[in-house]
PDB file of N, CA and C in Angstrom:
ATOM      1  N   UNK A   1      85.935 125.169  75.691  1.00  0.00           N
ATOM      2  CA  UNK A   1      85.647 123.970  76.455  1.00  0.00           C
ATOM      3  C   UNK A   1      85.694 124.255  77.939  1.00  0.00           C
ATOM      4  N   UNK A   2      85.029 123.149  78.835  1.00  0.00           N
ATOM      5  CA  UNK A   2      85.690 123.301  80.301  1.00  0.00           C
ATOM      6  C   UNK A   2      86.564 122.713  81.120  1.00  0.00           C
ATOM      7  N   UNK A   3      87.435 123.045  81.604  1.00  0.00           N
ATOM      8  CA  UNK A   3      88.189 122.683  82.499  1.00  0.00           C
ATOM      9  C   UNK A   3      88.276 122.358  84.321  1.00  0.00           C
ATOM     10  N   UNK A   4      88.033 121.323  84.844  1.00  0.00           N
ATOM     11  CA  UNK A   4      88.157 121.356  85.804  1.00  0.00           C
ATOM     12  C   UNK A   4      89.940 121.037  86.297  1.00  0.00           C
ATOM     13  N   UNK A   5      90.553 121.909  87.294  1.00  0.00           N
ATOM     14  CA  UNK A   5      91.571 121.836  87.840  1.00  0.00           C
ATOM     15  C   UNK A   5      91.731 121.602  89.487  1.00  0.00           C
ATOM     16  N   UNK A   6      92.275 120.539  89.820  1.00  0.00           N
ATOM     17  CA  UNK A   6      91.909 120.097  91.353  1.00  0.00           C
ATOM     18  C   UNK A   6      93.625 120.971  91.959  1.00  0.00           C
ATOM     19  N   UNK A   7      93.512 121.022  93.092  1.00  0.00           N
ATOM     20  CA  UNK A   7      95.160 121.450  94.324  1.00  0.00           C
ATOM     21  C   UNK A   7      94.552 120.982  95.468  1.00  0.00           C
ATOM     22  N   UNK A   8      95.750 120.687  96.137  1.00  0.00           N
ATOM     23  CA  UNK A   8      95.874 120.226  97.361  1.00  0.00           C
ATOM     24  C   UNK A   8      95.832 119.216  98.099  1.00  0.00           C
ATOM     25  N   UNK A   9      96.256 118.319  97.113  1.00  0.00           N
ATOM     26  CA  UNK A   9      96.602 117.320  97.856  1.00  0.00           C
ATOM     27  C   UNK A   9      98.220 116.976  98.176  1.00  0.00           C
ATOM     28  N   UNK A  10      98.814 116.048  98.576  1.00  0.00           N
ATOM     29  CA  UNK A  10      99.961 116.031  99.270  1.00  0.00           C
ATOM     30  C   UNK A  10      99.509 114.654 100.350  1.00  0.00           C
ATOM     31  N   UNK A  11     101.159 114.425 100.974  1.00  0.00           N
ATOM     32  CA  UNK A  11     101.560 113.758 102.181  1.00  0.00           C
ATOM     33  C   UNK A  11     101.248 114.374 103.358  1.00  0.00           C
ATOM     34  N   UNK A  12     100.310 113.553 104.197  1.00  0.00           N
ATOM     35  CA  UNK A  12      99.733 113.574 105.130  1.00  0.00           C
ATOM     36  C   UNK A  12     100.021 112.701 106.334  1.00  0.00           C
ATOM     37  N   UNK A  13     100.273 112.685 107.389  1.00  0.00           N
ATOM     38  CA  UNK A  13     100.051 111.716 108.937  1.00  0.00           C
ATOM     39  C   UNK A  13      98.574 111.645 108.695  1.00  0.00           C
ATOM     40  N   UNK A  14      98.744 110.532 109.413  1.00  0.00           N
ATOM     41  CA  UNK A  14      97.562 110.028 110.640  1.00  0.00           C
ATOM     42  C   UNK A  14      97.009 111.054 111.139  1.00  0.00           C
ATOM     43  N   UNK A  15      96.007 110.892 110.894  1.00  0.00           N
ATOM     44  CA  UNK A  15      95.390 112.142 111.838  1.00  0.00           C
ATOM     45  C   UNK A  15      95.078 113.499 111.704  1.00  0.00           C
ATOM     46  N   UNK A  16      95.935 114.122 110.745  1.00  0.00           N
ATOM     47  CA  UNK A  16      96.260 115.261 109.948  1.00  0.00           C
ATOM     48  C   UNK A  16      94.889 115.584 109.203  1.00  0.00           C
ATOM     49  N   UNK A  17      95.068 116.845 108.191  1.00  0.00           N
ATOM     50  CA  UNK A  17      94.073 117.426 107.693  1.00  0.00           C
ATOM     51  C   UNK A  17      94.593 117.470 106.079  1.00  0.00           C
ATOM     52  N   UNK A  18      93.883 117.864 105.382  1.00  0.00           N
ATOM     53  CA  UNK A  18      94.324 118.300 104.098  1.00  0.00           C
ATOM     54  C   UNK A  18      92.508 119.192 103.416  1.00  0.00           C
ATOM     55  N   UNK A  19      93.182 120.257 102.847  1.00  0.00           N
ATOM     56  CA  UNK A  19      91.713 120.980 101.943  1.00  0.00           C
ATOM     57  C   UNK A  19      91.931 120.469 100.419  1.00  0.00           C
ATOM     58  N   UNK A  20      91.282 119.942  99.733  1.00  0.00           N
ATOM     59  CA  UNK A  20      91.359 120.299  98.130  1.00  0.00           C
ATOM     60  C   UNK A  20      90.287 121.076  97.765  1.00  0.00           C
ATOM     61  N   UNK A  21      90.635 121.454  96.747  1.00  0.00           N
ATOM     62  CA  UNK A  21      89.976 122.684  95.755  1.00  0.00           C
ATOM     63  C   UNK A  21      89.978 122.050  94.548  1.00  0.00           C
ATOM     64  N   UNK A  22      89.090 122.802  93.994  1.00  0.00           N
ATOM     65  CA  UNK A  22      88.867 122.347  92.551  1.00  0.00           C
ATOM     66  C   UNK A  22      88.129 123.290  91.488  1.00  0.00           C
ATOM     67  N   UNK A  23      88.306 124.241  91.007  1.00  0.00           N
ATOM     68  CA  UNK A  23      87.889 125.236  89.783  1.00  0.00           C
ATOM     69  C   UNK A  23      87.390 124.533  88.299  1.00  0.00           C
ATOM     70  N   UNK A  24      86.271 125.419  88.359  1.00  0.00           N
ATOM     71  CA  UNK A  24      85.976 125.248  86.557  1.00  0.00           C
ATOM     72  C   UNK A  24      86.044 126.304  86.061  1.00  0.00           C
ATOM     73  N   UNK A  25      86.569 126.311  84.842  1.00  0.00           N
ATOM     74  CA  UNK A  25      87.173 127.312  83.758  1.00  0.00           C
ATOM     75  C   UNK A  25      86.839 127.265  82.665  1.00  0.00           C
ATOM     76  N   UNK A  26      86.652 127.987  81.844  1.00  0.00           N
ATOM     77  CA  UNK A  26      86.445 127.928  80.423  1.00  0.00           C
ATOM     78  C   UNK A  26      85.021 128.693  79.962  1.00  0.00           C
ATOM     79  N   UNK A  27      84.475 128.290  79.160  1.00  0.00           N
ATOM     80  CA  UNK A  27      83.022 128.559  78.408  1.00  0.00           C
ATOM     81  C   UNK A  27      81.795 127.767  78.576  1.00  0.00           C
ATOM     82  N   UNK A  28      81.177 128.306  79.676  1.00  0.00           N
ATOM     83  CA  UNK A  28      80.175 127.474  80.019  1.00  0.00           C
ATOM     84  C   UNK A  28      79.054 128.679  80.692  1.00  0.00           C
ATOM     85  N   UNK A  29      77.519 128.562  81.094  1.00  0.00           N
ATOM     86  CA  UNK A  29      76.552 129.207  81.534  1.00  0.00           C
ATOM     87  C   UNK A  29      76.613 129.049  83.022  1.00  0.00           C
ATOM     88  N   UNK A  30      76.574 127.709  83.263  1.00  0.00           N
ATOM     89  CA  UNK A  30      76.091 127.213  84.683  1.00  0.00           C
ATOM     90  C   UNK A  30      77.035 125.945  84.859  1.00  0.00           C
ATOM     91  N   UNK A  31      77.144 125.846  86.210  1.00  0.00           N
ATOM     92  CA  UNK A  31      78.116 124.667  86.946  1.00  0.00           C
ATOM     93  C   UNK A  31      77.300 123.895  87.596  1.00  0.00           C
ATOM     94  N   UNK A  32      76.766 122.288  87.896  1.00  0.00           N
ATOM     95  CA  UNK A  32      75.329 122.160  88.304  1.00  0.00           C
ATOM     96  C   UNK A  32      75.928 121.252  89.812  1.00  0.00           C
ATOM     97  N   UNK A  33      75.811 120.105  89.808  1.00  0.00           N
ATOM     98  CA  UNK A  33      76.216 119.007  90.693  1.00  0.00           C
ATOM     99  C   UNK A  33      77.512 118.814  90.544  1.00  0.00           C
ATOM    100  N   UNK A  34      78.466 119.646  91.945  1.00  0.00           N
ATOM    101  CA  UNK A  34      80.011 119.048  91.847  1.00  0.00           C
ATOM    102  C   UNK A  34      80.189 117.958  92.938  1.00  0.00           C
ATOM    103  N   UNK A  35      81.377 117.304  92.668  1.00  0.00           N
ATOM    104  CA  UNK A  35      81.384 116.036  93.699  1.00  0.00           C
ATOM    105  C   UNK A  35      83.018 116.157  93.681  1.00  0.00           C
ATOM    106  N   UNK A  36      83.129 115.224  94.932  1.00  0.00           N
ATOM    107  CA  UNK A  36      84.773 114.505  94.907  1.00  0.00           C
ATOM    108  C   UNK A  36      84.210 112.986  94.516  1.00  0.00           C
ATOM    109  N   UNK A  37      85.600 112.393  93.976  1.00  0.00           N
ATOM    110  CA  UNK A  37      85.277 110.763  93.453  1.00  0.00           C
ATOM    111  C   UNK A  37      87.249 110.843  94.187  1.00  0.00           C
ATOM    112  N   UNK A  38      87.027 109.141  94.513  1.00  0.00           N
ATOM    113  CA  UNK A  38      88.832 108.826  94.511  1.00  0.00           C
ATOM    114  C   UNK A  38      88.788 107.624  94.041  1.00  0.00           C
ATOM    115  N   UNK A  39      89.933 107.093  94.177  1.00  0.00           N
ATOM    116  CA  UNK A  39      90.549 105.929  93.324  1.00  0.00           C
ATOM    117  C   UNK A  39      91.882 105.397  94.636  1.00  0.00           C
ATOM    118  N   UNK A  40      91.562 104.234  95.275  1.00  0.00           N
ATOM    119  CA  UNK A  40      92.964 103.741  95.545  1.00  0.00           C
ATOM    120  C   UNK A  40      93.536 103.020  94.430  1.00  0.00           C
ATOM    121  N   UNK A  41      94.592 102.602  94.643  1.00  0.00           N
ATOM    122  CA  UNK A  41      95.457 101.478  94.171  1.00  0.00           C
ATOM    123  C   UNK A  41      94.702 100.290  93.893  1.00  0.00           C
ATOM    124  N   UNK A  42      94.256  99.602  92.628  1.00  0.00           N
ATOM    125  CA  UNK A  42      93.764  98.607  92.650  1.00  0.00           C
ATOM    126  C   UNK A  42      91.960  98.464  92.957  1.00  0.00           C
ATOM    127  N   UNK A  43      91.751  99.131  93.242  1.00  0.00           N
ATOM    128  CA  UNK A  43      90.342  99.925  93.383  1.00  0.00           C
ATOM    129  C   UNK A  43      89.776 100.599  92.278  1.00  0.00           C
ATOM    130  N   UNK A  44      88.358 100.303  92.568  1.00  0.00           N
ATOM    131  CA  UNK A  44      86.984 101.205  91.806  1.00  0.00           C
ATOM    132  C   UNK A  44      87.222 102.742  91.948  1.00  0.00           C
ATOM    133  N   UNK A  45      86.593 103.514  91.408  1.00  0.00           N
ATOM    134  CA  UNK A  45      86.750 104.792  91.812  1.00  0.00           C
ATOM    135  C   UNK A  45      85.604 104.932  92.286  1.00  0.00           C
ATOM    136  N   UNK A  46      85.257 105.699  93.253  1.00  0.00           N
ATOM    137  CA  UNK A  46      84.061 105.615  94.355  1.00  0.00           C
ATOM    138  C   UNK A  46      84.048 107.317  94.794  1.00  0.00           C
ATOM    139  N   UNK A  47      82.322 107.594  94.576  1.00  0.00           N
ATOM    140  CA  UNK A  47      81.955 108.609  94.804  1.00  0.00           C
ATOM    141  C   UNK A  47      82.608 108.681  96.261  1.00  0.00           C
ATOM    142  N   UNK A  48      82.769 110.291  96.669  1.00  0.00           N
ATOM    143  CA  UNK A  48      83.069 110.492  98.296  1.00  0.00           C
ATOM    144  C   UNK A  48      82.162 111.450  98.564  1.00  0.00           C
ATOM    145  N   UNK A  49      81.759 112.717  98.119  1.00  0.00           N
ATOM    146  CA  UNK A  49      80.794 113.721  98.625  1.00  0.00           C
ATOM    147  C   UNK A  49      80.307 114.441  97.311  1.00  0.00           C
ATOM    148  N   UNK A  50      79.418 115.082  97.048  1.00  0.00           N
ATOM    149  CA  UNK A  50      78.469 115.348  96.244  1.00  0.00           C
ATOM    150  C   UNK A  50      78.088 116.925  96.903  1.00  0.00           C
ATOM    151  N   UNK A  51      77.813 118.128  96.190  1.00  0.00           N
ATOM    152  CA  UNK A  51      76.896 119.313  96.543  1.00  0.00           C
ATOM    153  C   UNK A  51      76.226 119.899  95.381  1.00  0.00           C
ATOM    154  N   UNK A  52      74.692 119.788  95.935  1.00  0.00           N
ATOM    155  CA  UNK A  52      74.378 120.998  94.445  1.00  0.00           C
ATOM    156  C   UNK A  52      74.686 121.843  94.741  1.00  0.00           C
ATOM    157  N   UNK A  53      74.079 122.622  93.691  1.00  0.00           N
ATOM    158  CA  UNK A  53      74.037 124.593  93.984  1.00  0.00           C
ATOM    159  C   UNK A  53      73.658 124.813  95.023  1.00  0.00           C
ATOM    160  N   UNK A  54      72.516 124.368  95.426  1.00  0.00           N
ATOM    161  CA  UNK A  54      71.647 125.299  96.643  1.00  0.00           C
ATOM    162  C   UNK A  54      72.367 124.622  98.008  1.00  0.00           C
ATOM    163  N   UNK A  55      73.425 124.130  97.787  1.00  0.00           N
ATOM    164  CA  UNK A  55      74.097 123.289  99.194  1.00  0.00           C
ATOM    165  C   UNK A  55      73.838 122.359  99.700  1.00  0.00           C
ATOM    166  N   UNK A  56      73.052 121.515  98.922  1.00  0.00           N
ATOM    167  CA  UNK A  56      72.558 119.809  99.959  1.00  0.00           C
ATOM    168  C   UNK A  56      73.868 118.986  99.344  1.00  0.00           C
ATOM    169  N   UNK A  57      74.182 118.111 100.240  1.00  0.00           N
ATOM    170  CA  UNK A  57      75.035 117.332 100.204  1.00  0.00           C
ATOM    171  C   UNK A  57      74.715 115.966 100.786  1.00  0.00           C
ATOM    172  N   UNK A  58      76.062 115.541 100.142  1.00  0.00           N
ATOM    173  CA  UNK A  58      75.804 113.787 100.125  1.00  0.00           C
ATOM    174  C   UNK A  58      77.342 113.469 100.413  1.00  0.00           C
ATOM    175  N   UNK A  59      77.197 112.297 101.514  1.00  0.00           N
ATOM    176  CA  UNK A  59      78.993 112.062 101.428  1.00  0.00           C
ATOM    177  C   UNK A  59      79.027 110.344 102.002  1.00  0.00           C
ATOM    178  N   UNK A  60      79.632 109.711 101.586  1.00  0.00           N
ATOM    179  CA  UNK A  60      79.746 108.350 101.960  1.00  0.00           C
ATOM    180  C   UNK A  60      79.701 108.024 103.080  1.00  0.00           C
ATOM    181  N   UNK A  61      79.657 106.968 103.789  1.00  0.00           N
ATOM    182  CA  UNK A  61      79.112 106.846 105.483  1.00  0.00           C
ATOM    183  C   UNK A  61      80.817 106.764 105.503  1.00  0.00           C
ATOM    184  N   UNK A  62      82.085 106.077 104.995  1.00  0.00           N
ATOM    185  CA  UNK A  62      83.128 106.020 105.863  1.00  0.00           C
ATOM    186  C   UNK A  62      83.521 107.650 105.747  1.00  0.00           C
ATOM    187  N   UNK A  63      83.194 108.081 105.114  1.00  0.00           N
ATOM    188  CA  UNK A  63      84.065 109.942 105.678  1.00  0.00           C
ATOM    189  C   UNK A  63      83.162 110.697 105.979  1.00  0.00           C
ATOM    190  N   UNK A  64      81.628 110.461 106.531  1.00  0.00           N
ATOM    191  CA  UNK A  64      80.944 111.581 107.604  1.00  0.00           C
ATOM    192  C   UNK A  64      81.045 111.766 108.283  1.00  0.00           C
ATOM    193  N   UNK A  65      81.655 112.489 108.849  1.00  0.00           N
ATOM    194  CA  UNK A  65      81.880 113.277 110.105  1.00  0.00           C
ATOM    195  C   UNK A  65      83.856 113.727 109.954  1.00  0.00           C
ATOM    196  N   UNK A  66      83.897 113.111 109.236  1.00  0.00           N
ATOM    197  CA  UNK A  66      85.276 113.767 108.935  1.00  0.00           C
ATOM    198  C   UNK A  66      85.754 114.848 107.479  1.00  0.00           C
ATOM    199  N   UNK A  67      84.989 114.331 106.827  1.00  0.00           N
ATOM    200  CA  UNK A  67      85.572 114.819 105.156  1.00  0.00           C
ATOM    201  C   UNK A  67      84.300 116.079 105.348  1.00  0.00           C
ATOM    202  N   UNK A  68      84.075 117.308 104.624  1.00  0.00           N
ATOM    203  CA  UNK A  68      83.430 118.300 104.541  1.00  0.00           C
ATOM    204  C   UNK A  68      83.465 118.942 103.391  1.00  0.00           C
ATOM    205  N   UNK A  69      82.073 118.626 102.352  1.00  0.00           N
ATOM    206  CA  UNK A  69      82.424 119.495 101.442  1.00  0.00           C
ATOM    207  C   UNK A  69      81.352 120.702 101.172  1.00  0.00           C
ATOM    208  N   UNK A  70      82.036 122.055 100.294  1.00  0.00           N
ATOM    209  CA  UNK A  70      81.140 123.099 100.349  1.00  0.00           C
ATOM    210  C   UNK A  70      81.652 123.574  98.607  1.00  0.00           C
ATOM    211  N   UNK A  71      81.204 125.076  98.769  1.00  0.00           N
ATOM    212  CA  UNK A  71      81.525 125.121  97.528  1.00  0.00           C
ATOM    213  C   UNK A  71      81.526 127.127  97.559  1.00  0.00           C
ATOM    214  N   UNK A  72      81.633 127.493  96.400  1.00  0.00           N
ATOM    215  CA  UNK A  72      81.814 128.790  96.352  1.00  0.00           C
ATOM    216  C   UNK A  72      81.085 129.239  94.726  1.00  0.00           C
ATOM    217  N   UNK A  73      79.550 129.383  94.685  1.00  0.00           N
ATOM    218  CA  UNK A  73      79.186 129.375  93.359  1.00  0.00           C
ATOM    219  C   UNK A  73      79.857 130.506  92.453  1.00  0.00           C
ATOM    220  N   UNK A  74      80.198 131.426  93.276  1.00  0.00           N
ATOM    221  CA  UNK A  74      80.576 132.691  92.632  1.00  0.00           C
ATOM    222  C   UNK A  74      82.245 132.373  91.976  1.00  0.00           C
ATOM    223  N   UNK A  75      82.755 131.826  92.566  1.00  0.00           N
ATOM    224  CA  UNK A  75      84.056 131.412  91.926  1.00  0.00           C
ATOM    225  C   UNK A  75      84.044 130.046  90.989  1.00  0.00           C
ATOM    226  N   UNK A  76      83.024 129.218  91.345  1.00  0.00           N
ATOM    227  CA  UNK A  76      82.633 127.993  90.813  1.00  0.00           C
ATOM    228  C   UNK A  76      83.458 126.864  90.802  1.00  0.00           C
ATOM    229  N   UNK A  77      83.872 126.819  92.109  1.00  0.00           N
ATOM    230  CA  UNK A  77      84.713 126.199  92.733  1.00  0.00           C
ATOM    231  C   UNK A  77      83.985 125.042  93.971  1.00  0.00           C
ATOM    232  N   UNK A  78      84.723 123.986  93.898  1.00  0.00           N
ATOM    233  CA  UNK A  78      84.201 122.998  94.803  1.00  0.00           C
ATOM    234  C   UNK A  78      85.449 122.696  96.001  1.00  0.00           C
ATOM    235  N   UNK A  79      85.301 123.029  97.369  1.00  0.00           N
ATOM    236  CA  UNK A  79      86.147 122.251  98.082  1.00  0.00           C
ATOM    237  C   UNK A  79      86.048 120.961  98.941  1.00  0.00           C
ATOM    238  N   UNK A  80      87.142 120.407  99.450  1.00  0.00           N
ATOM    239  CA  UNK A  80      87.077 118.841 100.331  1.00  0.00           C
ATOM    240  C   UNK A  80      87.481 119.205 101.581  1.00  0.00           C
ATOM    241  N   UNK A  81      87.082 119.541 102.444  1.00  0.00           N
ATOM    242  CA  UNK A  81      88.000 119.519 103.786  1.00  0.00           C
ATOM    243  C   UNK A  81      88.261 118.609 104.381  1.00  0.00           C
ATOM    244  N   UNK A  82      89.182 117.691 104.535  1.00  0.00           N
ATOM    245  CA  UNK A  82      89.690 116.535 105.096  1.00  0.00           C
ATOM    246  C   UNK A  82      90.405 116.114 106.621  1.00  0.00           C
ATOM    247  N   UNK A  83      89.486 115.798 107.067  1.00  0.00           N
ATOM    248  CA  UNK A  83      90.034 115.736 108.824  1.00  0.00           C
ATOM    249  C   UNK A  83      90.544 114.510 109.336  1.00  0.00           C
ATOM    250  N   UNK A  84      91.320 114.187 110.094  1.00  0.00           N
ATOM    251  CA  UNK A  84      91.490 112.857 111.088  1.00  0.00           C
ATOM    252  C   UNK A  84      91.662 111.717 109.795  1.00  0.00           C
ATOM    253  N   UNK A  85      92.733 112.540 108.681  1.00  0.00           N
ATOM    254  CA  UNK A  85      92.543 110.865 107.966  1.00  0.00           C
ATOM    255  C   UNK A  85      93.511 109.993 107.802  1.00  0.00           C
ATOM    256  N   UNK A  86      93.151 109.083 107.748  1.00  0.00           N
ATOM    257  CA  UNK A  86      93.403 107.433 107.723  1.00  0.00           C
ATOM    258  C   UNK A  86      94.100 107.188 106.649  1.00  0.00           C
ATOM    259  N   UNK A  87      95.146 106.331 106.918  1.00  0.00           N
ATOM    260  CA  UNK A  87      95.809 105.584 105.559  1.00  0.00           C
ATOM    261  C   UNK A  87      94.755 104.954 104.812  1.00  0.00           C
ATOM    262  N   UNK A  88      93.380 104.329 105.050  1.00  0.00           N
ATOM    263  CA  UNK A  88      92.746 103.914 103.696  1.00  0.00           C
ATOM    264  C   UNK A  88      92.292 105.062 103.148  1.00  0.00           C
ATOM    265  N   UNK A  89      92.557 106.177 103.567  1.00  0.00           N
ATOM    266  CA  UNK A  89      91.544 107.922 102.788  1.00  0.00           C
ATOM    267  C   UNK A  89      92.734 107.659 101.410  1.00  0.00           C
ATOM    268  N   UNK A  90      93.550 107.351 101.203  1.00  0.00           N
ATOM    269  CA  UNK A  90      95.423 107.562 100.620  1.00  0.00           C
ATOM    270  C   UNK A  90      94.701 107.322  98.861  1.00  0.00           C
ATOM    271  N   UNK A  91      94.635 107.544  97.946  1.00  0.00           N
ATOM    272  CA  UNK A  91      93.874 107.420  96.588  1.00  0.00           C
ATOM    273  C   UNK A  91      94.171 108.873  95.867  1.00  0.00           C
ATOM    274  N   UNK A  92      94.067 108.480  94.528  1.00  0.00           N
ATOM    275  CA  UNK A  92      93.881 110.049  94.125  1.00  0.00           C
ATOM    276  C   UNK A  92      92.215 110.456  93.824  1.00  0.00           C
ATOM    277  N   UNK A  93      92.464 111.708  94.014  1.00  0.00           N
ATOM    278  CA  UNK A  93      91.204 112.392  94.776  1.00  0.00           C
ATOM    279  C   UNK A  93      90.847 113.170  93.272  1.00  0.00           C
ATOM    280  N   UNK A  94      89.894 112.801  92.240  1.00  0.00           N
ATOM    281  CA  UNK A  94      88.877 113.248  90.853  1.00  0.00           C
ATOM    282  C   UNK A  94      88.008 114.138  91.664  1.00  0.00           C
ATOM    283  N   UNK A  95      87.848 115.439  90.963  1.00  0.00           N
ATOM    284  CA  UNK A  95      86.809 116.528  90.512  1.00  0.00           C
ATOM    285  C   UNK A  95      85.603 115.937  89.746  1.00  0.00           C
ATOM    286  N   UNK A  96      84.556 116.446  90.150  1.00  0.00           N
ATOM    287  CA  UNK A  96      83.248 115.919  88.822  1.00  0.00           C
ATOM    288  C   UNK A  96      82.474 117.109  88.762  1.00  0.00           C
ATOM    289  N   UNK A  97      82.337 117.496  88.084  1.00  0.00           N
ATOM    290  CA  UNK A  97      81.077 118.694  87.623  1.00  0.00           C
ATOM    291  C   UNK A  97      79.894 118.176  86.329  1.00  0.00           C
ATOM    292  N   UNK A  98      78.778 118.630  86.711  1.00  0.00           N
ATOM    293  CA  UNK A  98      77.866 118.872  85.246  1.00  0.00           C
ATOM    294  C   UNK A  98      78.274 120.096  85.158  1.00  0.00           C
ATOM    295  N   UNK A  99      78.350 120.306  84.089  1.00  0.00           N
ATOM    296  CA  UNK A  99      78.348 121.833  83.356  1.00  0.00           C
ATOM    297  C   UNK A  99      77.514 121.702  82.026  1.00  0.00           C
ATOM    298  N   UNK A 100      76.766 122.910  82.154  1.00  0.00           N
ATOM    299  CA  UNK A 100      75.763 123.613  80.841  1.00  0.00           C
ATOM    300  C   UNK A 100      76.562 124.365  80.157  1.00  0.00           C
ATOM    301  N   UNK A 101      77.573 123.705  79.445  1.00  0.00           N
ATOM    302  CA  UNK A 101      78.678 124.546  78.757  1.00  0.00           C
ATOM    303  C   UNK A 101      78.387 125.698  77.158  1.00  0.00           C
ATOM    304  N   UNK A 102      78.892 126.713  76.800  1.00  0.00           N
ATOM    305  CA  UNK A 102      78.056 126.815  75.797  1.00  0.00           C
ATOM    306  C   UNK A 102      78.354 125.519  74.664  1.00  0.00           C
ATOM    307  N   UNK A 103      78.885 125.110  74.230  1.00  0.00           N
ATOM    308  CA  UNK A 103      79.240 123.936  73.627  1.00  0.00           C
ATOM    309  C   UNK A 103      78.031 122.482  73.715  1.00  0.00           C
ATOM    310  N   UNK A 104      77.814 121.966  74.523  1.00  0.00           N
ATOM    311  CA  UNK A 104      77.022 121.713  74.791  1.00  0.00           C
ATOM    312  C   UNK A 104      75.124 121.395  74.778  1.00  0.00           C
ATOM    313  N   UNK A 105      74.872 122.737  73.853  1.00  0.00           N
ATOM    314  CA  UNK A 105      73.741 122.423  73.733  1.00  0.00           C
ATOM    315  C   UNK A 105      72.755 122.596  75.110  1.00  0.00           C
ATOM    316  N   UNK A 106      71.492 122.198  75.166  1.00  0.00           N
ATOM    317  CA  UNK A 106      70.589 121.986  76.157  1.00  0.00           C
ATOM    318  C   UNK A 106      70.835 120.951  77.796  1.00  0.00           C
ATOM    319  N   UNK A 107      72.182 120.697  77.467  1.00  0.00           N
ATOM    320  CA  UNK A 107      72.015 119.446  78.601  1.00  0.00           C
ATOM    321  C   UNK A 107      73.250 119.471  79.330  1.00  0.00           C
ATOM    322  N   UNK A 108      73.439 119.548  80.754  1.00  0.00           N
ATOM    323  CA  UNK A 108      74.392 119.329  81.373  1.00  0.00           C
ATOM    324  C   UNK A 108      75.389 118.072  81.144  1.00  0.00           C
ATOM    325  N   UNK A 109      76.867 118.439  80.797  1.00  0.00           N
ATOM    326  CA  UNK A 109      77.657 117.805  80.464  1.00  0.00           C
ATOM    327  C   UNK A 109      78.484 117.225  81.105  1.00  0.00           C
ATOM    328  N   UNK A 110      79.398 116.171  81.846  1.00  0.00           N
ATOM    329  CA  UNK A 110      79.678 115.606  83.297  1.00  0.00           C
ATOM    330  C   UNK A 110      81.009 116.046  82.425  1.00  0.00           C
ATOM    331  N   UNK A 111      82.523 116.418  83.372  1.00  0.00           N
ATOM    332  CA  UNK A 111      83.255 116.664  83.323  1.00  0.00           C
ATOM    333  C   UNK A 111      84.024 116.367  84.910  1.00  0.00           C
ATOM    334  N   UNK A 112      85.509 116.132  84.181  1.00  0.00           N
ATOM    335  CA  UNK A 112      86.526 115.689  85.337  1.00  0.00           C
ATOM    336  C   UNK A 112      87.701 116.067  85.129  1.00  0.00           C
ATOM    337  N   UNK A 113      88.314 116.414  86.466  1.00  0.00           N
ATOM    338  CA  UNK A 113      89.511 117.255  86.340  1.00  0.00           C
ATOM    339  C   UNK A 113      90.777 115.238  86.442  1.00  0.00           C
ATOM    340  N   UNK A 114      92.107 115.917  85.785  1.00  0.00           N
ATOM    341  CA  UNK A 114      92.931 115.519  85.969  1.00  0.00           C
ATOM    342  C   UNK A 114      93.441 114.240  87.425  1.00  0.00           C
ATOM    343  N   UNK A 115      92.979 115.304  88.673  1.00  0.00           N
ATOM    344  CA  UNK A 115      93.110 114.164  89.853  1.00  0.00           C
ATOM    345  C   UNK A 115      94.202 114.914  90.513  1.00  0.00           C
ATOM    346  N   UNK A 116      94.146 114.636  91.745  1.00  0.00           N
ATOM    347  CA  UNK A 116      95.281 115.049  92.515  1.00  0.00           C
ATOM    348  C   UNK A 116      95.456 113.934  93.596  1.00  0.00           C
ATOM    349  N   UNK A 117      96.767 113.606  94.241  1.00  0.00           N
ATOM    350  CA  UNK A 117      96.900 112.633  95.158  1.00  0.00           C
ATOM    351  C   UNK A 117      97.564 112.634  96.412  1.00  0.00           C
ATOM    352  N   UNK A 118      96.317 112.017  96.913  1.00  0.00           N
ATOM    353  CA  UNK A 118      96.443 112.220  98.891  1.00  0.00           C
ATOM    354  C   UNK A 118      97.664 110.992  99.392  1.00  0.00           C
ATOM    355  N   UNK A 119      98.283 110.824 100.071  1.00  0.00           N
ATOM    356  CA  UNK A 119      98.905 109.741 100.678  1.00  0.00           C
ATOM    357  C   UNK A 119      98.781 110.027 102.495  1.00  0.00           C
ATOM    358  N   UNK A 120      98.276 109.115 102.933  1.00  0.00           N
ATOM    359  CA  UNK A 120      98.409 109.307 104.247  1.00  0.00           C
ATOM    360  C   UNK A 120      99.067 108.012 104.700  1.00  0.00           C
ATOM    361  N   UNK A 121     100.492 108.825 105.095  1.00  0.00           N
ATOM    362  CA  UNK A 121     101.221 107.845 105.710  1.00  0.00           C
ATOM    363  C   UNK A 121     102.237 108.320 106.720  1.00  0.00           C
ATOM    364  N   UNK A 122     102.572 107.794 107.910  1.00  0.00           N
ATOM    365  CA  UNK A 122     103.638 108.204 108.751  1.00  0.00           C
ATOM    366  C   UNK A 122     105.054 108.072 108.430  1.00  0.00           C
TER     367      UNK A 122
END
């Protein structure tokens, strides 16, 4: 099967930075469209940034110019770089991948890691 595993999140200030990471593991061909998704308290869970393979990206208008994501196909890994953030950034922070797993069959399969959680607070 595959596994996505997220790190790095933690307690944060105002203003502060934080990176997450996020790996896929297991038995699969190809890793296709990874994204970050979060979740506050009481809240929807809401896409935050998006990259295919070839590097185009997509990221919500409240974290452009602050949040940065890239990726590392060779490790098949997705990261978040997180700048200047705000107590509403504070949610736990979901992994999303398609994966063409061998399992799977012909069709990319959406997969999500566990979650990791940001708090930004003084």
């Amino acid at each position: 099967q595959v596994q996505l595993v997220e790190s790095g999140g933690g307690l944060v200030q105002p203003g502060g930075s934080l990176r997450l990471s996020c790996t896929a593991s297991g038995s699969f061909f190809r890793v296709y469209v990874m994204a970050w998704y979060r979740q506050a308290p009481g809240k929807q869970r809401e896409l935050v940034s998006s990259i295919s393979t070839g590097g185009s990206t997509h990221s919500v208008d409240s974290v452009k110019g602050r949040f940065t994501i890239s990726r590392d196909n060779a490790k098949n890994t997705v990261y978040l770089q997180m700048n200047s953030l705000k107590p509403e950034d504070t949610a736990a922070y979901y992994c999303n991948a398609d994966v063409l797993a061998y399992s799977s069959g012909s069709r990319p399969v959406t997969y999500w890691g566990k979650g990791t959680l940001v708090t930004v607070s003084s």
